[in-house]
Every structure is written in structure tokens, then in C-alpha cells.
C-alpha atoms as a PDB file:
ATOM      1  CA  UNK A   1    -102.417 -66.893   1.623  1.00  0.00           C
ATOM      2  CA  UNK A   2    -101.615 -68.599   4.500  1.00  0.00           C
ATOM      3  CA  UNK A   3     -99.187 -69.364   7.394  1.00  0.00           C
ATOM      4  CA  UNK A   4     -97.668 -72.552   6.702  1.00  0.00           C
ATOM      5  CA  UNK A   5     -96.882 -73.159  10.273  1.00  0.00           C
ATOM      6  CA  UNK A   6    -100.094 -72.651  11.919  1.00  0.00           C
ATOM      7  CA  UNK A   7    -102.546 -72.264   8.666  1.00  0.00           C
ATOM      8  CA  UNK A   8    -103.159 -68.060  10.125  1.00  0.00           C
ATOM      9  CA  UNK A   9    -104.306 -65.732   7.017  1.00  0.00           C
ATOM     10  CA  UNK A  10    -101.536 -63.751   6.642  1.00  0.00           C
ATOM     11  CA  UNK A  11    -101.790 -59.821   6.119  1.00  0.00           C
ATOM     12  CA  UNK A  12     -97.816 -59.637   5.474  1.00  0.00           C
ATOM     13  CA  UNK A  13     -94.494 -61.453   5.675  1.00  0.00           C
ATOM     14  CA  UNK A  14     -94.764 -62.401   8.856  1.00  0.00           C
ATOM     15  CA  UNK A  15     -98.004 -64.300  10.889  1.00  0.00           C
ATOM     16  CA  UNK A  16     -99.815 -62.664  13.666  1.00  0.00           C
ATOM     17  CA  UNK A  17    -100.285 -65.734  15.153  1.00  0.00           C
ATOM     18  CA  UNK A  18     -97.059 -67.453  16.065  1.00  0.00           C
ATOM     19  CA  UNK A  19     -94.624 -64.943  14.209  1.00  0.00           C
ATOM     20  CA  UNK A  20     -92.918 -67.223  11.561  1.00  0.00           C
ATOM     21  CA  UNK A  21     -91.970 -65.601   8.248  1.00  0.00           C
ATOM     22  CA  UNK A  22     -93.712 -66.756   5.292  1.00  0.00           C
ATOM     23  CA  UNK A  23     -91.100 -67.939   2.850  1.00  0.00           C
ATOM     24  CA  UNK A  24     -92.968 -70.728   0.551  1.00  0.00           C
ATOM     25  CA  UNK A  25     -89.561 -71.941  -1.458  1.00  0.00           C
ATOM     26  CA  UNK A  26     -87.827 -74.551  -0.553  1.00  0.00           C
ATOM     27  CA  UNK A  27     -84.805 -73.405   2.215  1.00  0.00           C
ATOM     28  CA  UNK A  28     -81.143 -73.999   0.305  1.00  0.00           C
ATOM     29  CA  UNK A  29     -78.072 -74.124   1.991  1.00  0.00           C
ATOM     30  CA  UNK A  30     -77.431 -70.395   1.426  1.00  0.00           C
ATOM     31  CA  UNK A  31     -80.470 -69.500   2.955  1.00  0.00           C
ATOM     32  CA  UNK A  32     -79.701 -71.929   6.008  1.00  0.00           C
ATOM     33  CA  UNK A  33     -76.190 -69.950   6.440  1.00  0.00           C
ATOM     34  CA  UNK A  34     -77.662 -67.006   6.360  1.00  0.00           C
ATOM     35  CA  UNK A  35     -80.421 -67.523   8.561  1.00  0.00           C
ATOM     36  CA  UNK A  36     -77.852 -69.042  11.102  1.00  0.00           C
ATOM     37  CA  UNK A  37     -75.949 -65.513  10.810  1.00  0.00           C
ATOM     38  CA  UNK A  38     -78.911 -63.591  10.689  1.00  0.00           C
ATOM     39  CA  UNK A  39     -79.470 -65.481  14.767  1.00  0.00           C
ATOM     40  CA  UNK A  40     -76.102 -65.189  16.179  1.00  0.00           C
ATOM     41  CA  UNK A  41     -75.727 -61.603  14.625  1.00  0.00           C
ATOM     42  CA  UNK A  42     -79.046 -59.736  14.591  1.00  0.00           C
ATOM     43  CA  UNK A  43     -82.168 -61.748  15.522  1.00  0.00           C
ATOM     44  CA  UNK A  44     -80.475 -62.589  19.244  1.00  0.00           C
ATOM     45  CA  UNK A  45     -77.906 -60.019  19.879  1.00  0.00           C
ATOM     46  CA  UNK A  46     -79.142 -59.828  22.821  1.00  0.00           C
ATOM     47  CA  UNK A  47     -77.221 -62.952  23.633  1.00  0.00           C
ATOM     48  CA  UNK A  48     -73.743 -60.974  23.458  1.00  0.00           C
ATOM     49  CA  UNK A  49     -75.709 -58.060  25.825  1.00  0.00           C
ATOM     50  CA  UNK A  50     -76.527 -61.203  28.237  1.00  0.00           C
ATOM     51  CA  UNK A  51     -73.065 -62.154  28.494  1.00  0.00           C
ATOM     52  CA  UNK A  52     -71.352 -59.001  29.106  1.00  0.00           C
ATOM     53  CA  UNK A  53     -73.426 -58.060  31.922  1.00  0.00           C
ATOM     54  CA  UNK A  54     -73.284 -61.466  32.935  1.00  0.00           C
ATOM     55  CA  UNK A  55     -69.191 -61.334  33.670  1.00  0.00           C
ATOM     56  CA  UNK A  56     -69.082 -57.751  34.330  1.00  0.00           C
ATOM     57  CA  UNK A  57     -71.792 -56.845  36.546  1.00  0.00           C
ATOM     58  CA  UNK A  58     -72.415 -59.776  38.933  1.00  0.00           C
ATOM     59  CA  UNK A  59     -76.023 -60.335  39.943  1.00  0.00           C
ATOM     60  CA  UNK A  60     -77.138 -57.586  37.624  1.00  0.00           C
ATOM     61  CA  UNK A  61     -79.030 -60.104  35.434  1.00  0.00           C
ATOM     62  CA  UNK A  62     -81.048 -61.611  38.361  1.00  0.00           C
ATOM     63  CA  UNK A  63     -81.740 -58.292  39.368  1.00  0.00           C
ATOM     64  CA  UNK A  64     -83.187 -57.547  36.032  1.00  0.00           C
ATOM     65  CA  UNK A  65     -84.970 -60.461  35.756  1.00  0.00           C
ATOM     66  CA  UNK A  66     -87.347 -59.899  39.152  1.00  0.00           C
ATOM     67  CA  UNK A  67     -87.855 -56.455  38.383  1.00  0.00           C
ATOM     68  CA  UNK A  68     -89.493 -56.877  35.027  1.00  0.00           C
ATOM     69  CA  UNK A  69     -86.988 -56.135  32.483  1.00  0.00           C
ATOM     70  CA  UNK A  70     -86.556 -59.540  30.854  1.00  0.00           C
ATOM     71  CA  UNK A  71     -87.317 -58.601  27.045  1.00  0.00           C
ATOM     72  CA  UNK A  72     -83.185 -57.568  27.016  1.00  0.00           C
ATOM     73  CA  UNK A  73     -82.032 -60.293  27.779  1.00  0.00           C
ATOM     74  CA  UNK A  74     -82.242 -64.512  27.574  1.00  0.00           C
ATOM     75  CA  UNK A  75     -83.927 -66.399  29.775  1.00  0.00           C
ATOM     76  CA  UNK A  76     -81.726 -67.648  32.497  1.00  0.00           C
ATOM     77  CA  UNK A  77     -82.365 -71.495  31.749  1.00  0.00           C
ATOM     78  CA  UNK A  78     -81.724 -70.877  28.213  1.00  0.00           C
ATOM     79  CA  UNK A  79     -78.722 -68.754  29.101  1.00  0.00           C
ATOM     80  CA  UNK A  80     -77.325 -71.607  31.563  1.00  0.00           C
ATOM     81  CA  UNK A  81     -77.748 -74.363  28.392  1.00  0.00           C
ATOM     82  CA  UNK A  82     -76.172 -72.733  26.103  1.00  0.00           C
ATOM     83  CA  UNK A  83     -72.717 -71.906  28.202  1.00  0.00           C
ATOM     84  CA  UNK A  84     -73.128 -75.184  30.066  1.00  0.00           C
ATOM     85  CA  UNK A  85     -72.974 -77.310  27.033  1.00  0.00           C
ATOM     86  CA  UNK A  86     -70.159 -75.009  25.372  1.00  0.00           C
ATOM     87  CA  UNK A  87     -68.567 -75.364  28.425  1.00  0.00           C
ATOM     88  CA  UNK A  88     -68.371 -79.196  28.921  1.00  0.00           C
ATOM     89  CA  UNK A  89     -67.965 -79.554  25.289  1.00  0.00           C
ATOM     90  CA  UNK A  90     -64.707 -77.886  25.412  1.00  0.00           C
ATOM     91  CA  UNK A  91     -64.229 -79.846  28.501  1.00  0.00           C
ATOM     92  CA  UNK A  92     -64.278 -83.478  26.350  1.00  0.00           C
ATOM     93  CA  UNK A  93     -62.614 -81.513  23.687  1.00  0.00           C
ATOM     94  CA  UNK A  94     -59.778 -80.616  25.740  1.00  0.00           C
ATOM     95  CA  UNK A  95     -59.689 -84.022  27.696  1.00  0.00           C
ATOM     96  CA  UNK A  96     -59.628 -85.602  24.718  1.00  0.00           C
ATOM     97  CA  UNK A  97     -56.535 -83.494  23.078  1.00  0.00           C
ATOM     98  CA  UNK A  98     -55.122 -84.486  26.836  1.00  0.00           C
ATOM     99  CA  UNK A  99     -55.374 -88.028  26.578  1.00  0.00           C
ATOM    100  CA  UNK A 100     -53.687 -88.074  23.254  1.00  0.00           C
ATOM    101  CA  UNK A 101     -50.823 -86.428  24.618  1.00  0.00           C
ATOM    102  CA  UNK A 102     -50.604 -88.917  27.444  1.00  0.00           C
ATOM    103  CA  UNK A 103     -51.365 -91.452  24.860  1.00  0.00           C
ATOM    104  CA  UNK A 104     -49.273 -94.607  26.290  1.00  0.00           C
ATOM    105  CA  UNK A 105     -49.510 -93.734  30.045  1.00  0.00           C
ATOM    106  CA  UNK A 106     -52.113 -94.701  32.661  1.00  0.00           C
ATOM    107  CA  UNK A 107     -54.943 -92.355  32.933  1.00  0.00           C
ATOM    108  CA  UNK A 108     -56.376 -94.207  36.493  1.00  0.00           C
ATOM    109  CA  UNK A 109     -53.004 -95.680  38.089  1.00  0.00           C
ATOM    110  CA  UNK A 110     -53.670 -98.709  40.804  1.00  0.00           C
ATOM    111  CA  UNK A 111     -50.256-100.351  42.404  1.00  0.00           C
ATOM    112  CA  UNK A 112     -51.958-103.502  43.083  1.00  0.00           C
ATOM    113  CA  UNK A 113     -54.551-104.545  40.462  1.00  0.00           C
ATOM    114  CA  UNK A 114     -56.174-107.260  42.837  1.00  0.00           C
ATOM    115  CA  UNK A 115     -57.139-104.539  45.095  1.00  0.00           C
ATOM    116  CA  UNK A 116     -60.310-104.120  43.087  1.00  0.00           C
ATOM    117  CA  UNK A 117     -61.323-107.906  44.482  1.00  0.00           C
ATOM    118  CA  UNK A 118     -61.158-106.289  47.637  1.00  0.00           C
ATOM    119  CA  UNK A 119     -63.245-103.567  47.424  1.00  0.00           C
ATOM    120  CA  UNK A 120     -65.385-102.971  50.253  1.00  0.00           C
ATOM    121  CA  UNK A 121     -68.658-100.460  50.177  1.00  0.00           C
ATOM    122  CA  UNK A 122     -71.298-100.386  52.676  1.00  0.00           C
ATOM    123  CA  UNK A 123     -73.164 -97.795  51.350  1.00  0.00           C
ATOM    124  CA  UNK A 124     -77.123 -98.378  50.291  1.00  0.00           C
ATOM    125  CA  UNK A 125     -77.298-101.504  48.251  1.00  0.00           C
ATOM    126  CA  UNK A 126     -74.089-102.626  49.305  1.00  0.00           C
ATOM    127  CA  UNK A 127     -74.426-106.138  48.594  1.00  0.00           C
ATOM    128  CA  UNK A 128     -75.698-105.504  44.972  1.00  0.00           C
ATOM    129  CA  UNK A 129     -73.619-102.809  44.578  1.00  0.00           C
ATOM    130  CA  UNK A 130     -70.246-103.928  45.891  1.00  0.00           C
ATOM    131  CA  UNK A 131     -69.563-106.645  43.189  1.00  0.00           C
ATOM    132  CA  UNK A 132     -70.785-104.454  40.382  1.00  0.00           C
ATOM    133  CA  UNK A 133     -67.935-101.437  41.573  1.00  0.00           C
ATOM    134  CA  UNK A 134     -65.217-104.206  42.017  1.00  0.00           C
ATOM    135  CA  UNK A 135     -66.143-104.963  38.168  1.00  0.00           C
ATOM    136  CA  UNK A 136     -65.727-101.450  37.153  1.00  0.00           C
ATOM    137  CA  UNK A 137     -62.561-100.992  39.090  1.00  0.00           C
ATOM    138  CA  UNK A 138     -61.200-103.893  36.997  1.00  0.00           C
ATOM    139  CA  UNK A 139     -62.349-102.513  33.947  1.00  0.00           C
ATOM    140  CA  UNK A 140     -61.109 -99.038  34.927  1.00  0.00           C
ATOM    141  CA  UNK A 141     -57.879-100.358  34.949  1.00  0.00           C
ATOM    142  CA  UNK A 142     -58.108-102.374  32.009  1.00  0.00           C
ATOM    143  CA  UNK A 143     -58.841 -99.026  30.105  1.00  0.00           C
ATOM    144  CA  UNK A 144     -56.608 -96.826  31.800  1.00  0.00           C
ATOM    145  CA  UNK A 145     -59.885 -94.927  33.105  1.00  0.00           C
ATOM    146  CA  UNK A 146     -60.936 -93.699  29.519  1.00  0.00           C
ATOM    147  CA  UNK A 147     -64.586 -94.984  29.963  1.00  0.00           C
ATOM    148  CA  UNK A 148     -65.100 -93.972  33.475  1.00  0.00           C
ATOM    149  CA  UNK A 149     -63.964 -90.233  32.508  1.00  0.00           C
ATOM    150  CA  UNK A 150     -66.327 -90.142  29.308  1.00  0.00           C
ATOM    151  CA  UNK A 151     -69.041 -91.915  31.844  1.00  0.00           C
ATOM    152  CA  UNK A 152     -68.240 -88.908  34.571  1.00  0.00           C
ATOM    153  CA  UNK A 153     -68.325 -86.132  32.152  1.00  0.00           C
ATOM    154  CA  UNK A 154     -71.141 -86.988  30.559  1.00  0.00           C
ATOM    155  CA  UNK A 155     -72.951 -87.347  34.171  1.00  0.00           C
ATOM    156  CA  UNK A 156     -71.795 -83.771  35.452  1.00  0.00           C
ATOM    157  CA  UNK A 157     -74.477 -81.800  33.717  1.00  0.00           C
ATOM    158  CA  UNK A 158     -77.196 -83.947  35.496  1.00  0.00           C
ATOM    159  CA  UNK A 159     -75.517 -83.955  38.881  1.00  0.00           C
ATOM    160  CA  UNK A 160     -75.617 -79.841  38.576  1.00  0.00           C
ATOM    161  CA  UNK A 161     -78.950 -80.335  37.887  1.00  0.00           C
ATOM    162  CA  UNK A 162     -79.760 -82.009  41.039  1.00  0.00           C
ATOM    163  CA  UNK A 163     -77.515 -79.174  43.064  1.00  0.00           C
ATOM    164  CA  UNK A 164     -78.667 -76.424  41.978  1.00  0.00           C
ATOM    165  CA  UNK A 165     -82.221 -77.008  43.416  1.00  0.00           C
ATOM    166  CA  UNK A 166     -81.131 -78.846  46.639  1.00  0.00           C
ATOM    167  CA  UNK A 167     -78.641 -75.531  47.451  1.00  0.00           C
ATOM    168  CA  UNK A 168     -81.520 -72.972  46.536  1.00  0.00           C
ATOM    169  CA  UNK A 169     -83.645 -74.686  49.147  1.00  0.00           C
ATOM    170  CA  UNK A 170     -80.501 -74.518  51.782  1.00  0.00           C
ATOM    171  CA  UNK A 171     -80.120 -71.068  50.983  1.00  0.00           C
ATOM    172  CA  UNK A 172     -83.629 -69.762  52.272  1.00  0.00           C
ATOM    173  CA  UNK A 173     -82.897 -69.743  55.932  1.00  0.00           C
ATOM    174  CA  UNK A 174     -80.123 -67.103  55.535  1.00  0.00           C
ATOM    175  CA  UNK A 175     -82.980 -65.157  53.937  1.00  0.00           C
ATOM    176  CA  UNK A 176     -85.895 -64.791  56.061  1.00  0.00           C
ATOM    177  CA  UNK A 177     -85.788 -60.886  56.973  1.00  0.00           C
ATOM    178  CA  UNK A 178     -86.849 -59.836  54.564  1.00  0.00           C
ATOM    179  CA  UNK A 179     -88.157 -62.993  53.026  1.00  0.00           C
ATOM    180  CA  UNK A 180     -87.188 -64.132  49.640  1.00  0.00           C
ATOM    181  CA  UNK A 181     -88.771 -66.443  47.710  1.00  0.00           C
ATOM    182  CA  UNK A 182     -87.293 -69.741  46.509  1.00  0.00           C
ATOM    183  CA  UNK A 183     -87.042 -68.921  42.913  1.00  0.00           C
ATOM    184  CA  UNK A 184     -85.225 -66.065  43.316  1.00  0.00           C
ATOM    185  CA  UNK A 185     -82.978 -68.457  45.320  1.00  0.00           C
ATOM    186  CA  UNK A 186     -82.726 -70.264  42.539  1.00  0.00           C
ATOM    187  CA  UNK A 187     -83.275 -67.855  39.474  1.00  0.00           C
ATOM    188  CA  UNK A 188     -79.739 -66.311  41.355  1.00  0.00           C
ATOM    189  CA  UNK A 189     -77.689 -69.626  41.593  1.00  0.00           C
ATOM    190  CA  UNK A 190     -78.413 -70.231  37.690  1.00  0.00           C
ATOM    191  CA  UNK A 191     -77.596 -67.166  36.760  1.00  0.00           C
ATOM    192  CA  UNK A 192     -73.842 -67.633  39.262  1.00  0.00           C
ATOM    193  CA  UNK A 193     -73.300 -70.852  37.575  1.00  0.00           C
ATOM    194  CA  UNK A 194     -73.930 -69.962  33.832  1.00  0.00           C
ATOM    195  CA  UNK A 195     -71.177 -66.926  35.107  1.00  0.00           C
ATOM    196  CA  UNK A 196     -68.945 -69.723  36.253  1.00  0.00           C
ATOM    197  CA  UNK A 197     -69.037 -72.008  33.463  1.00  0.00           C
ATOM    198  CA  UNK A 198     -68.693 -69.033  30.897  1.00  0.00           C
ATOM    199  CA  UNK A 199     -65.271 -68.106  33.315  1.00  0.00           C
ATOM    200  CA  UNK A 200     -64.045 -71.905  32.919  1.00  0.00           C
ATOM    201  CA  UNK A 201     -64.820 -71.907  28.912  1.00  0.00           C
ATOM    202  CA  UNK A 202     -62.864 -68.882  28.814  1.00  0.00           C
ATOM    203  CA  UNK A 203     -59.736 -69.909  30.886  1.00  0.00           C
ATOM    204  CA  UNK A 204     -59.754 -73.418  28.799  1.00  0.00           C
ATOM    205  CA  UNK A 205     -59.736 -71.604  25.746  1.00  0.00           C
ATOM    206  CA  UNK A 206     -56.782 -69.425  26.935  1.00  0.00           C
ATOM    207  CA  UNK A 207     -55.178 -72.477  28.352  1.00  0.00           C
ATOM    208  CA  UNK A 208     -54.799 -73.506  24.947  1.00  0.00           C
ATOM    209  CA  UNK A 209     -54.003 -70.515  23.164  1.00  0.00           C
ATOM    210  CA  UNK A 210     -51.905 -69.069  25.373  1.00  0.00           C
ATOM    211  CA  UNK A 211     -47.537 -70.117  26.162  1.00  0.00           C
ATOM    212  CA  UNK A 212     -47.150 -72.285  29.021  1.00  0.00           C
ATOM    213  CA  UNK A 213     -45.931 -69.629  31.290  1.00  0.00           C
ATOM    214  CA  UNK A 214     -48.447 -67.586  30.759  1.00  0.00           C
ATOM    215  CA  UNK A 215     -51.047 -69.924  31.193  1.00  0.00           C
ATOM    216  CA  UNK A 216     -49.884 -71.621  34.376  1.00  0.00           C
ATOM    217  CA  UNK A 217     -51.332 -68.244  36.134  1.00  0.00           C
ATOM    218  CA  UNK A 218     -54.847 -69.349  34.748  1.00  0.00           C
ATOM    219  CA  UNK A 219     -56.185 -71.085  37.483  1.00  0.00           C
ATOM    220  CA  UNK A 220     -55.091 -68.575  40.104  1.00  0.00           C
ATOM    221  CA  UNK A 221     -56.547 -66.122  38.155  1.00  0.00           C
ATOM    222  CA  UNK A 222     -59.733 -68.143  37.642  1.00  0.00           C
ATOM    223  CA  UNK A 223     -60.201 -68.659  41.661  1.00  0.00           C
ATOM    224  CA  UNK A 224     -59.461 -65.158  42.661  1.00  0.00           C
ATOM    225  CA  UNK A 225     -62.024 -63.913  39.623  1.00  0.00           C
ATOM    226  CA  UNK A 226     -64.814 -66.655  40.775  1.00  0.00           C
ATOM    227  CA  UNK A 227     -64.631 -65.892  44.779  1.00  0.00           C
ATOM    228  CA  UNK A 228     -64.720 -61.801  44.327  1.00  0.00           C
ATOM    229  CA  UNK A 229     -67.847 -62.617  41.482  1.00  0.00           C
ATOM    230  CA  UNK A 230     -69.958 -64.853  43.659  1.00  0.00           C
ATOM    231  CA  UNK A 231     -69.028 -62.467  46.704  1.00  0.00           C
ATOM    232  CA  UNK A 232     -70.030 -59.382  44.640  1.00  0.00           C
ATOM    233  CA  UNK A 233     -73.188 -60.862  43.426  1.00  0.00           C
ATOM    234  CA  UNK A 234     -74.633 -61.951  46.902  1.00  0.00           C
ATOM    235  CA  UNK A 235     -73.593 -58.392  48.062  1.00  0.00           C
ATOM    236  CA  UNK A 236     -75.225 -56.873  44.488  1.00  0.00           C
ATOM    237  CA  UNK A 237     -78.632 -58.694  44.402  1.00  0.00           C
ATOM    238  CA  UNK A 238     -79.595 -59.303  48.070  1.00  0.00           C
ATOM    239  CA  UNK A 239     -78.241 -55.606  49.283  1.00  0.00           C
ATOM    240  CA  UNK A 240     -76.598 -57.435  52.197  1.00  0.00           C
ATOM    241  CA  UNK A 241     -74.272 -55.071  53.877  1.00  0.00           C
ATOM    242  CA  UNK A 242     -70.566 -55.741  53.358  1.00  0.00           C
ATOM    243  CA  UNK A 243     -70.174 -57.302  56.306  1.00  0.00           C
ATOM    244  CA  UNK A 244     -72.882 -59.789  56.017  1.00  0.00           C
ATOM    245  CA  UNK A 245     -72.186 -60.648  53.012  1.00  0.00           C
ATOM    246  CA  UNK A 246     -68.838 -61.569  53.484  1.00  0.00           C
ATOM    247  CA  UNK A 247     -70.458 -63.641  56.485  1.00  0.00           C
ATOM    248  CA  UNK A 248     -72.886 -65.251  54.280  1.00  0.00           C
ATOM    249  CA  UNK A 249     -70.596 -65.772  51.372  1.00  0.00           C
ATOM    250  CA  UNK A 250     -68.578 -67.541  53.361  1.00  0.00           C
ATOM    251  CA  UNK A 251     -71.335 -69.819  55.475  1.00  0.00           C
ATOM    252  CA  UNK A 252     -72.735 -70.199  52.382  1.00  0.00           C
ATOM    253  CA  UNK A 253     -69.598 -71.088  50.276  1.00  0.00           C
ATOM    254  CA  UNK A 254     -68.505 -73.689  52.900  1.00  0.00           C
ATOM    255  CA  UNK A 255     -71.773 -75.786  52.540  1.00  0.00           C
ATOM    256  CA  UNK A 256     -71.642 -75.737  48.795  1.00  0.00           C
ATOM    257  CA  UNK A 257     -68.569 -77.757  49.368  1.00  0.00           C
ATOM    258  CA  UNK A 258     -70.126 -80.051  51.055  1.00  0.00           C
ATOM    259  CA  UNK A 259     -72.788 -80.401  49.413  1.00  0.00           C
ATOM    260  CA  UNK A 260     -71.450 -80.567  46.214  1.00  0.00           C
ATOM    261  CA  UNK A 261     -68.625 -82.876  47.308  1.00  0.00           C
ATOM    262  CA  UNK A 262     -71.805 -85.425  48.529  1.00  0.00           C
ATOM    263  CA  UNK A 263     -73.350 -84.875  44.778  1.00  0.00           C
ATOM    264  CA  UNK A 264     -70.294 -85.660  42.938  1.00  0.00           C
ATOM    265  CA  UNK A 265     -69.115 -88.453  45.022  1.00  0.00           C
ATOM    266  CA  UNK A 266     -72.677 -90.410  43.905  1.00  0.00           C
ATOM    267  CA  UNK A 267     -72.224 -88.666  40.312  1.00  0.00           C
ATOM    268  CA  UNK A 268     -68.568 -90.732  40.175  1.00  0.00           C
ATOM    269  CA  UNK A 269     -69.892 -94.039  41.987  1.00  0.00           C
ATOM    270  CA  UNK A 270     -73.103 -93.614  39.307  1.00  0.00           C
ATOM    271  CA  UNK A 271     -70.417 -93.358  36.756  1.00  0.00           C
ATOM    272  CA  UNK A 272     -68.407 -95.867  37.623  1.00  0.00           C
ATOM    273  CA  UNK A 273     -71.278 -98.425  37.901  1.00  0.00           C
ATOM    274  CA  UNK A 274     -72.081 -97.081  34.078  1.00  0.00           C
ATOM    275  CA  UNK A 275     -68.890 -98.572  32.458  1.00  0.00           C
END
């Protein structure tokens, strides 16, 4: 008997080879629901252990990661896929449930709809570009912005994969005594970001369970909860002192905005040529 995945003799239910479980019938849609169970449940609990050390103990994970003890836990990139894509998927879900309430009003609102022929930009490309965003501005407003958000959402997760490398880099020169490596740099801001986007699927999810006077303390809560995390885990994995942390955290914090302010300004003008 063989594996039917990688043709191994098999000495039991399960190959030595690549692991798979020998199971020659044909799968049924029990067996499919089960074995879905069987992986949220039992085969990967070690996803709900990932994400309660994740909000709860901030830069624990990366600290676990670059001493070894990875075996617990998922592996940050698969850890920052899965939240990131629950998280913008509740994003369109909720912007969607949004729209429909607004249904009839403008979503983009522009007093004078011949300003678009006026647009000016003299950015890179300008004379390509500049007639192709004074078509997109018209057709913004001919939609009420519906495309252009769909077209910006669906850009996000790419721009964060374009700042999450560029900040890593920008954060090695607050590092050099002792000197850390890059992809701890960067092994750290995944980790901060799948802790962010897990916060933000949370508060959206109490957004919309929760009565409107209850939930209008969300975001406060949200910011308060996000600056003491990324604080605590700067302070947690690169045993800073307090002070220097703070110092850093702040340094730090201040060119994220920027930088991430430059990213999503060319994520929206990418968008916006995309309609």
C-alpha cells in the first residue's frame, strides 16, 4: 500500500514522507465538515494560543519566534494573512452594509463637477497621468465614489505590503548598539500589525453588535489600546529602558506617519487611476 500523495510505502495511517493520512474513499461532504472542524478545533489550536498571546502579551510572539520556540505557535506571515484578510473582509462587509444605509446620498461629494477638467498634477508622469485622474474624478462623481472605494480597499493589502519592508529598513538605525538584524526588524512589525488588524476586526465587530452609545467609545478605546500595545511591545522585545522606549516609540511612531501617509497617498492615486 501506498501514499497516494507522494507514492511512499506506507507502514500505517499516516506517510513518513510528507505526513498525509491515507484515506483511499472518496471524501463526502461529511467528511469535508469534519475535517474543517477537526483544523479550526484540534489539528491547529495552536491558532487560538497565537492569538491570545498575540493581544495580551505584546511582543511576546516575536520574542518566541528568535529564540527557537516556533513549533507553538503559527508562523508570523501565515498569522498576518489570516487576520489581514478577516480583517479587510469585514472591512468591505461593513462598507458595504454602510453604503446601503446611505443608499441615495453622495459617497464622494464635489460642489463644482467641472473642477475635475481642472485638475492639475505634476507629479511623475504628469502629462500622461493628469488626463487619466481628471477621467476618474469624473467618473468618481458619476458613481458617487463606489468604484474608487472598492478600487482603494482592494489596494490596501498591497500598499501594507510595500510598508512594512520600507519601515523595517528605517527602523535599523535606532538599533545599532546592540545590533539587530533586519528580520527581526521586520519579523516584529508583522507580528504589531497582525496585533493591529486583529484589534480593528474586533472593534468592527463590536461596532456592530454593540448600541450606539456604547459603541461611539470604540475608537477611543481602540487608539488608547493600539498606542500602550505598540509602546509595550518595543519596550517588551528590544529591552529598551522605559525611557527610551518611550523616546523611540515616539521617533519612531512619527515617521510611520509619514511614511505611511506617502504609501497611501500613491495607493489612492493608483486607485483612482484603476476605475
Amino acid at each position: 500500500m501506498k501514499c497516494l500523495n507522494c507514492g511512499t510505502a506506507l507502514s500505517g495511517r499516516f506517510c513518513s514522507a510528507c505526513g498525509q493520512r491515507h484515506d483511499a474513499h472518496a471524501p463526502t461532504v461529511a467528511h469535508f465538515l469534519h475535517e474543517t472542524a477537526e483544523t479550526l478545533t484540534h489539528a491547529d489550536s495552536r491558532l487560538w494560543r497565537t492569538l491570545w498571546y498575540l493581544l495580551s502579551r505584546p511582543g511576546y510572539l516575536t520574542q518566541e519566534y528568535f529564540a527557537g520556540r516556533r513549533a507553538s505557535y503559527l508562523p508570523p506571515i501565515r498569522l498576518y494573512i489570516v487576520i489581514s484578510v478577516t480583517c479587510f473582509l469585514l472591512l468591505s462587509l461593513t462598507s458595504v452594509s454602510r453604503d446601503d444605509s446611505t443608499e441615495g446620498r453622495a459617497v464622494v461629494s464635489i460642489d463644482n463637477p467641472a473642477e475635475c477638467g481642472e485638475l492639475k498634477y505634476n507629479g511623475p508622469g504628469g502629462l500622461q497621468l493628469e488626463p487619466r485622474l481628471q477621467a476618474a474624478c469624473q467618473r468618481m462623481i458619476d458613481d458617487n465614489g463606489a468604484d474608487f472605494g472598492d478600487a482603494l480597499l482592494r489596494a490596501l493589502p498591497k500598499a501594507m505590503f510595500v510598508l512594512l519592508p520600507l519601515f523595517a529598513l528605517l527602523m535599523m538605525p535606532f538599533y545599532l548598539r546592540p545590533l539587530r538584524l533586519y528580520v527581526e526588524h521586520l519579523i516584529f512589525l508583522v507580528h504589531n500589525h497582525s496585533a493591529v488588524f486583529m484589534a480593528l476586526s474586533i472593534n468592527m465587530i463590536l461596532d456592530a453588535a454593540l448600541p450606539a452609545l456604547v459603541a461611539n467609545w470604540l475608537p477611543l478605546l481602540l487608539f488608547i489600546f493600539l498606542a500602550w500595545y505598540c509602546w509595550r511591545s518595543i519596550k517588551n522585545f528590544y529591552a529598551d529602558s522605559t525611557a527610551w522606549s518611550a523616546f523611540k516609540f515616539g521617533t519612531m511612531g512619527f515617521l510611520y506617519v509619514v511614511i505611511a501617509g506617502f504609501v497611501l497617498a500613491f495607493t489612492g492615486i493608483a486607485a483612482l487611476l484603476s476605475i
